[in-house]
C-alpha atoms as a PDB file:
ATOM      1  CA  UNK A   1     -24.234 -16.545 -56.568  1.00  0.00           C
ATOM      2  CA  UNK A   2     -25.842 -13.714 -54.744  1.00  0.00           C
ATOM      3  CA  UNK A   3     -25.667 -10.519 -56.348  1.00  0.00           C
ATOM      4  CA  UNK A   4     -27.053  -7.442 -53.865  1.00  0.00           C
ATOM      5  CA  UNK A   5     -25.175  -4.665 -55.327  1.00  0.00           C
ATOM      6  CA  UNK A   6     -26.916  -1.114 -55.889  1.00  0.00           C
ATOM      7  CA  UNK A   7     -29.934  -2.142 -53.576  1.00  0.00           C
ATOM      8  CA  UNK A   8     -29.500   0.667 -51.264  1.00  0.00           C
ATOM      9  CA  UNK A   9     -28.491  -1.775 -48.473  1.00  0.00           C
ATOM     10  CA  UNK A  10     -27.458  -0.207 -45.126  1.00  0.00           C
ATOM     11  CA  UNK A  11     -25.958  -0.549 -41.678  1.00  0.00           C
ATOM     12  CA  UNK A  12     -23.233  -3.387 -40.375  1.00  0.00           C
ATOM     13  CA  UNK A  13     -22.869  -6.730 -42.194  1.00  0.00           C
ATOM     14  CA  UNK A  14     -22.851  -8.771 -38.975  1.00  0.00           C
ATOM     15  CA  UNK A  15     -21.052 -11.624 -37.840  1.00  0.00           C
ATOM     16  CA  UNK A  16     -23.455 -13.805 -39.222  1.00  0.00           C
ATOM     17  CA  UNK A  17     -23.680 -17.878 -40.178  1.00  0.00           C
ATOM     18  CA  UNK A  18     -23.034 -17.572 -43.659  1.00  0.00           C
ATOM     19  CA  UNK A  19     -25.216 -19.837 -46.158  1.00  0.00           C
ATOM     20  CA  UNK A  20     -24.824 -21.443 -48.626  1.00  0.00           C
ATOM     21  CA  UNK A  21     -21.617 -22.087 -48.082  1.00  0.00           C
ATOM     22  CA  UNK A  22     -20.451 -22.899 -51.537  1.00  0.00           C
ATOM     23  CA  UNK A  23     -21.277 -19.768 -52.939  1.00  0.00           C
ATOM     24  CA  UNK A  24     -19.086 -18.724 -55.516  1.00  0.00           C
ATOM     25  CA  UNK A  25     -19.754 -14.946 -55.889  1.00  0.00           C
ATOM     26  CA  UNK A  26     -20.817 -12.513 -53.660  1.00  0.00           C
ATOM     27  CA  UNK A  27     -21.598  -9.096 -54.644  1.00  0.00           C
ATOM     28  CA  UNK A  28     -22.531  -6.226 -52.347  1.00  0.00           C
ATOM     29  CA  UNK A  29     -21.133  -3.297 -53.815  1.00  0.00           C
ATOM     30  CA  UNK A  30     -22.676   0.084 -54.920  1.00  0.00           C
ATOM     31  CA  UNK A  31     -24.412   0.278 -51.581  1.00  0.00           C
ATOM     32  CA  UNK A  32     -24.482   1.899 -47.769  1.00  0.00           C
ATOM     33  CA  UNK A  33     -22.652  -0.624 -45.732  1.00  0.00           C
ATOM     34  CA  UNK A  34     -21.124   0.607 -42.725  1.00  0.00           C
ATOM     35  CA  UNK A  35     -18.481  -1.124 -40.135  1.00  0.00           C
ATOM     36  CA  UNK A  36     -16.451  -3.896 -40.808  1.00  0.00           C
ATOM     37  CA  UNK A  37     -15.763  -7.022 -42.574  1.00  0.00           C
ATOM     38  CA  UNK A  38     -16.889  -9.871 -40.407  1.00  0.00           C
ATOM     39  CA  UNK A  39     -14.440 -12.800 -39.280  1.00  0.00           C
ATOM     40  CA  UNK A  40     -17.524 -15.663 -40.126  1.00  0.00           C
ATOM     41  CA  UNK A  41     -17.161 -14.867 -43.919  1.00  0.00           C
ATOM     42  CA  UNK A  42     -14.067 -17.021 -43.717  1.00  0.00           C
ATOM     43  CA  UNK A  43     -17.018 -20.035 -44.080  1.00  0.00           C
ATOM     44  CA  UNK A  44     -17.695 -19.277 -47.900  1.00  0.00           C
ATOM     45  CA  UNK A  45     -14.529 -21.370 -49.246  1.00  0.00           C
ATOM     46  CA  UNK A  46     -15.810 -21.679 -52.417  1.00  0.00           C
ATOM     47  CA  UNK A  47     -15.704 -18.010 -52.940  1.00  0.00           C
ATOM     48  CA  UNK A  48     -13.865 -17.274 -56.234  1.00  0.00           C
ATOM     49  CA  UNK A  49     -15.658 -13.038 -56.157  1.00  0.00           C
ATOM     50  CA  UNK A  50     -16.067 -11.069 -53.392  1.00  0.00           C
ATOM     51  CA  UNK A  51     -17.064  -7.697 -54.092  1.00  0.00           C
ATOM     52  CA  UNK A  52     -17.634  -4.757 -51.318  1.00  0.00           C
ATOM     53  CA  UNK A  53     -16.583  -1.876 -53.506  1.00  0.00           C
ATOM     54  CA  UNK A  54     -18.422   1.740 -52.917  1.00  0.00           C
ATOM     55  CA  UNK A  55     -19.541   1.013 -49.573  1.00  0.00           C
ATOM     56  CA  UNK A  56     -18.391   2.738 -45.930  1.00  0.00           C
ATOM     57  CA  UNK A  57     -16.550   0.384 -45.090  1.00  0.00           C
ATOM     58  CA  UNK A  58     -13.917   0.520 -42.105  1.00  0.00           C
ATOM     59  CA  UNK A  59     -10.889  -1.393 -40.447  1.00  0.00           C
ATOM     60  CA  UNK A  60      -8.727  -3.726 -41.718  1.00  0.00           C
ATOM     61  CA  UNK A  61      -9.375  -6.676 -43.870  1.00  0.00           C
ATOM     62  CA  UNK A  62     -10.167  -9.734 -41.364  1.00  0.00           C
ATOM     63  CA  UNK A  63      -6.613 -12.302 -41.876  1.00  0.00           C
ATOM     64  CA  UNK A  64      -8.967 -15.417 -42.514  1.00  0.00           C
ATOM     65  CA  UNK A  65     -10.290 -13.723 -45.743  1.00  0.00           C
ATOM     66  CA  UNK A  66      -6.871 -14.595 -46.945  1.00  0.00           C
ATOM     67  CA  UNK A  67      -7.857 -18.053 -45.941  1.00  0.00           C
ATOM     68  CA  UNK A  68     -10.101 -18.538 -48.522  1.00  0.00           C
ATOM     69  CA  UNK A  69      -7.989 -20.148 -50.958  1.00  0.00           C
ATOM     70  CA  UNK A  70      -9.978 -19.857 -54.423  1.00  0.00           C
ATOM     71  CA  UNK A  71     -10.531 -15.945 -54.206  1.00  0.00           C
ATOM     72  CA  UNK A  72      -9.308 -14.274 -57.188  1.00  0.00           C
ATOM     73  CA  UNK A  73     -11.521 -10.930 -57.404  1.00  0.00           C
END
């Protein structure tokens, strides 16, 4: 689980090479994130919470997030 929410994080998230990839939760809300979604998150299958509420966010939510079969939140 990584939990960065409310840590004043800003600027893009990147297209990045996500690790580790079964990570469960990830939770970057409550902070200054700008841009958009990257396509690479598709990696974290094991995702079950995925949390990038009170950001800046922009665009459209990248199709292979819907990919990510056990993704509930």
């Amino acid at each position: 689980n990584v939990n960065l929410g409310s840590n004043t994080l800003s600027g893009t998230i990147g297209d990045t090479d996500w690790k580790p990839l079964s990570m469960e939760r990830l939770d970057l809300s409550r902070n200054e994130l700008n841009g958009t979604i990257p396509v690479s998150i598709e990696v974290l299958t094991n995702l079950v919470e995925l949390d990038f509420a009170q950001n800046e966010l922009t665009g459209s939510l990248p199709s292979q997030i819907f990919n990510l079969k056990r993704l509930s939140k």
